[in-house]
Protein backbone atom coordinates (compact mmCIF):
# COMPACT_ATOMS: atom_id res chain seq x y z
CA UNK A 1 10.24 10.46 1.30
CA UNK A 2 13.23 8.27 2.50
CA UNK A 3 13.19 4.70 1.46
CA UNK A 4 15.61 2.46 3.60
CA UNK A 5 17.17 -0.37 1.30
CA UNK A 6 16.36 -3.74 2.20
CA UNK A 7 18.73 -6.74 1.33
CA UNK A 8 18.14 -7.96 -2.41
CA UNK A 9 16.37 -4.27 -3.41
CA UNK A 10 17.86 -2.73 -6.79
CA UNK A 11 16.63 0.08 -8.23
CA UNK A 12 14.67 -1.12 -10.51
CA UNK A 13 12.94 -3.23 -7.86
CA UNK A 14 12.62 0.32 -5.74
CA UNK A 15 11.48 2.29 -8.94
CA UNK A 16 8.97 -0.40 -9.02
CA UNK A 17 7.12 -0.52 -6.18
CA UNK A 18 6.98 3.29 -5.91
CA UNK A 19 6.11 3.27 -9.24
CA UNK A 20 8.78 6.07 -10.01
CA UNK A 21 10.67 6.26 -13.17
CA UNK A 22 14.61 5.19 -12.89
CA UNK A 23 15.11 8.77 -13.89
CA UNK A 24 13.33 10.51 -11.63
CA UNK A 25 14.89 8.11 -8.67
CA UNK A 26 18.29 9.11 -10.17
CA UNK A 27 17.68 12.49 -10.49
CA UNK A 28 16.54 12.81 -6.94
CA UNK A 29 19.59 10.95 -5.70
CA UNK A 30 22.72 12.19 -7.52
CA UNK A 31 26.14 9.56 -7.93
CA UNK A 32 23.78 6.72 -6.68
CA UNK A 33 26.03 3.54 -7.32
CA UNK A 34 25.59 -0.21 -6.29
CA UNK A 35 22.82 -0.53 -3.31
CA UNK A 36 23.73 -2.05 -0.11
CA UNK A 37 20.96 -2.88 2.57
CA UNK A 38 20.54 -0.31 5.33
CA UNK A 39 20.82 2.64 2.51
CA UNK A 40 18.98 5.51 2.46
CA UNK A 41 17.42 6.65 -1.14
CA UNK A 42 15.01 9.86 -1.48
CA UNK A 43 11.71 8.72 -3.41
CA UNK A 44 10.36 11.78 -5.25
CA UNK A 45 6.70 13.10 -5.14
CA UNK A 46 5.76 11.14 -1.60
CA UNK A 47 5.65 12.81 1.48
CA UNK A 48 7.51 11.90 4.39
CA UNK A 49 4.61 9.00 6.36
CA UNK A 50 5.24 10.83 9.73
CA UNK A 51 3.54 13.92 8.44
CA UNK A 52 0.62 12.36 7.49
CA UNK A 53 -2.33 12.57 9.86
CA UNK A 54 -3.24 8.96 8.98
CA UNK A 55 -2.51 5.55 9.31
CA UNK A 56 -3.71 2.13 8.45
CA UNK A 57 -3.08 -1.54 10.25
CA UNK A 58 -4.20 -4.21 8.76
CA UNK A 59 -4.99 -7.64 10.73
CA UNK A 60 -4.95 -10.55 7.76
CA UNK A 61 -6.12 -13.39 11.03
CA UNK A 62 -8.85 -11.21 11.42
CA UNK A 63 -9.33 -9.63 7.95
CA UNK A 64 -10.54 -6.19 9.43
CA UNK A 65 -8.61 -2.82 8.33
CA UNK A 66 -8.46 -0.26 10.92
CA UNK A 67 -7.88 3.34 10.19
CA UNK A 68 -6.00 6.10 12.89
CA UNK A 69 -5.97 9.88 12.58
CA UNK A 70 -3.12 10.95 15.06
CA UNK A 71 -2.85 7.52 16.52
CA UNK A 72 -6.55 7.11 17.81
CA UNK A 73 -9.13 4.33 16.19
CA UNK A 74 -11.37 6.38 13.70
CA UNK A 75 -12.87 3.58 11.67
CA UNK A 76 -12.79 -0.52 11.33
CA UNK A 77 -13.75 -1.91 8.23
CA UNK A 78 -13.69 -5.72 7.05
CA UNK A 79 -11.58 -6.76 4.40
CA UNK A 80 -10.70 -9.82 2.49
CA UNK A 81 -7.24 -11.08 2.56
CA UNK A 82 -5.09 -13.35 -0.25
CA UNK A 83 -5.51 -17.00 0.24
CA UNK A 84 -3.39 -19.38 1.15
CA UNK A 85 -0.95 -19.62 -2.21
CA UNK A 86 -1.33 -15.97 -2.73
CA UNK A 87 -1.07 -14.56 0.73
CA UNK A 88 -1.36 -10.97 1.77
CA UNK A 89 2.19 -9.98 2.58
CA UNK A 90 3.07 -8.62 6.16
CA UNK A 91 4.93 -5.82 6.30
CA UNK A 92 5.21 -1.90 6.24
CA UNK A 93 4.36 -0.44 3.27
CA UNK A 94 2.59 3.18 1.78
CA UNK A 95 -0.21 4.08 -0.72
CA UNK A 96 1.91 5.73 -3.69
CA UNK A 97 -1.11 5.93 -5.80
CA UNK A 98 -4.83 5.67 -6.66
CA UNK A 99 -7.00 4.98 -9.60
CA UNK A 100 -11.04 5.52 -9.90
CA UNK A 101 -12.85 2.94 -11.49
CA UNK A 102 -9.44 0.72 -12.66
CA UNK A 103 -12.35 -2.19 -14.08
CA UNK A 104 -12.65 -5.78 -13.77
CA UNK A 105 -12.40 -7.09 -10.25
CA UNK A 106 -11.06 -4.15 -8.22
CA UNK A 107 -14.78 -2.35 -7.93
CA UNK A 108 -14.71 1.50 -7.69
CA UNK A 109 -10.75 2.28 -6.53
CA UNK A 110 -7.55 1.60 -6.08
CA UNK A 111 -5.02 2.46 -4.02
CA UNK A 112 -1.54 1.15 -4.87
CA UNK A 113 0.94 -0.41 -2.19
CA UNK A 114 4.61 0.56 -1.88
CA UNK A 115 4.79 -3.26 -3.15
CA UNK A 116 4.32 -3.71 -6.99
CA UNK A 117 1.19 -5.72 -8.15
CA UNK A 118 -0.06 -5.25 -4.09
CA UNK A 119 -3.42 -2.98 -3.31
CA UNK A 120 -6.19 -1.71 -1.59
CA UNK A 121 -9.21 -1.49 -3.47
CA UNK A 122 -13.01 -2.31 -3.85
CA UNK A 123 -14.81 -5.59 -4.91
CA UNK A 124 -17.07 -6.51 -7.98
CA UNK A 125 -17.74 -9.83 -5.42
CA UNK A 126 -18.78 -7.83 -2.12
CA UNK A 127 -19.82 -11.91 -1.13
CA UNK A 128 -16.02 -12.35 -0.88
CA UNK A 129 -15.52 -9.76 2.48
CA UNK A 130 -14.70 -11.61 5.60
CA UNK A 131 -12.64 -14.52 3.34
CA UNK A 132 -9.24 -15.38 1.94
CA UNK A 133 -9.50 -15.09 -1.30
CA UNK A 134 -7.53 -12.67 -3.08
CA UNK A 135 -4.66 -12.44 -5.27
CA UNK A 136 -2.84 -10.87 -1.95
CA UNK A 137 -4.45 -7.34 -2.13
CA UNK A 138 -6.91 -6.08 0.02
CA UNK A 139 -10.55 -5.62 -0.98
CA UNK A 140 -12.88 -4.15 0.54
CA UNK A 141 -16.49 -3.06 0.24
CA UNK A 142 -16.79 -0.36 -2.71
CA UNK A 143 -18.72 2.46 -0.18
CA UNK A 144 -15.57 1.31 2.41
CA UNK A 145 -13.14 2.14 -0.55
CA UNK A 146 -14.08 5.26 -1.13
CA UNK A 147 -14.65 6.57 2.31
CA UNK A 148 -10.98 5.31 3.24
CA UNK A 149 -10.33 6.95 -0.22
CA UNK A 150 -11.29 10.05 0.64
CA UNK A 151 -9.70 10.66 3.80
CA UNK A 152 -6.17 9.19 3.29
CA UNK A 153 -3.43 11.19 1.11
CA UNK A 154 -0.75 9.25 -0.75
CA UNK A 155 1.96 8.61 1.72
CA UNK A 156 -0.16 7.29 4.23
CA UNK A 157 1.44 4.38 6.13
CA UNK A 158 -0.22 1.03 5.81
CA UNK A 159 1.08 -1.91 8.04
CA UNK A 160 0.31 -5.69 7.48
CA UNK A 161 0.10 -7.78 10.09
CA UNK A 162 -0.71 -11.24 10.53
């Protein structure tokens, strides 16, 4: 997958979110030096979005998550969205990775964002669907988790929107 530097990414920051080693980002992008916004970097072991099936737009104003399969509505689910001192960042992002049962607060799954510390996942607190609440991520119902789970690869393109 390409990754197109923003102003004030490093690699570390990159490595980060994609939760790729520095090695593996160097070894997939030979004589990388200083970063300068607008370059592009190869991030190793995620597919290219565009040839995934899938994608996800999120609405934070209306805290619902709505999932395409070659760009027509398959599913709307509600969500809960960060509150107001830990707001859900807009933006484009990616799932890069997934856990089962990670524990504590994140109910049955979790599906990293392309931003570190930023998620999709379930809810030990299914009360809290429909508010702002969160940390930032995304929760959903557990069922809703693992349905969305189950159909969307890593790679899959998620965009925030307020």
């Amino acid at each position: 997958m390409i990754h197109i530097v923003k102003p004030g990414e490093t690699l570390s920051s990159i490595s980060a979110d994609y939760r790729v080693s520095l090695n593996r980002l160097h070894a997939a992008n030979p004589g990388i030096g200083h970063l300068h916004a607008g370059q592009r970097i190869q991030i190793p072991g995620l597919p290219e979005p565009n040839t995934i099936p899938y994608s996800i737009q999120v609405s934070i104003s209306k805290r619902r998550l709505t999932l395409y399969h070659n760009g027509k509505l398959t599913k709307i689910f509600p969500i809960a969205v960060g509150k107001m001192l830990t707001r859900t960042p807009p933006g484009e992002y990616m799932i890069v990775n997934r856990q089962i049962n990670p524990g504590g607060p994140f109910g049955v799954m979790w599906l990293s964002l392309s931003k570190q510390g930023y998620g999709i996942h379930g809810t030990n607190d299914p009360s809290s669907i429909g508010k702002a609440v969160s940390h930032g991520c995304i929760r959903m119902y557990n069922r809703d988790v693992l349905q969305l789970s189950g159909m969307v690869p890593n790679g899959t393109r998620v965009v925030i929107q307020q």
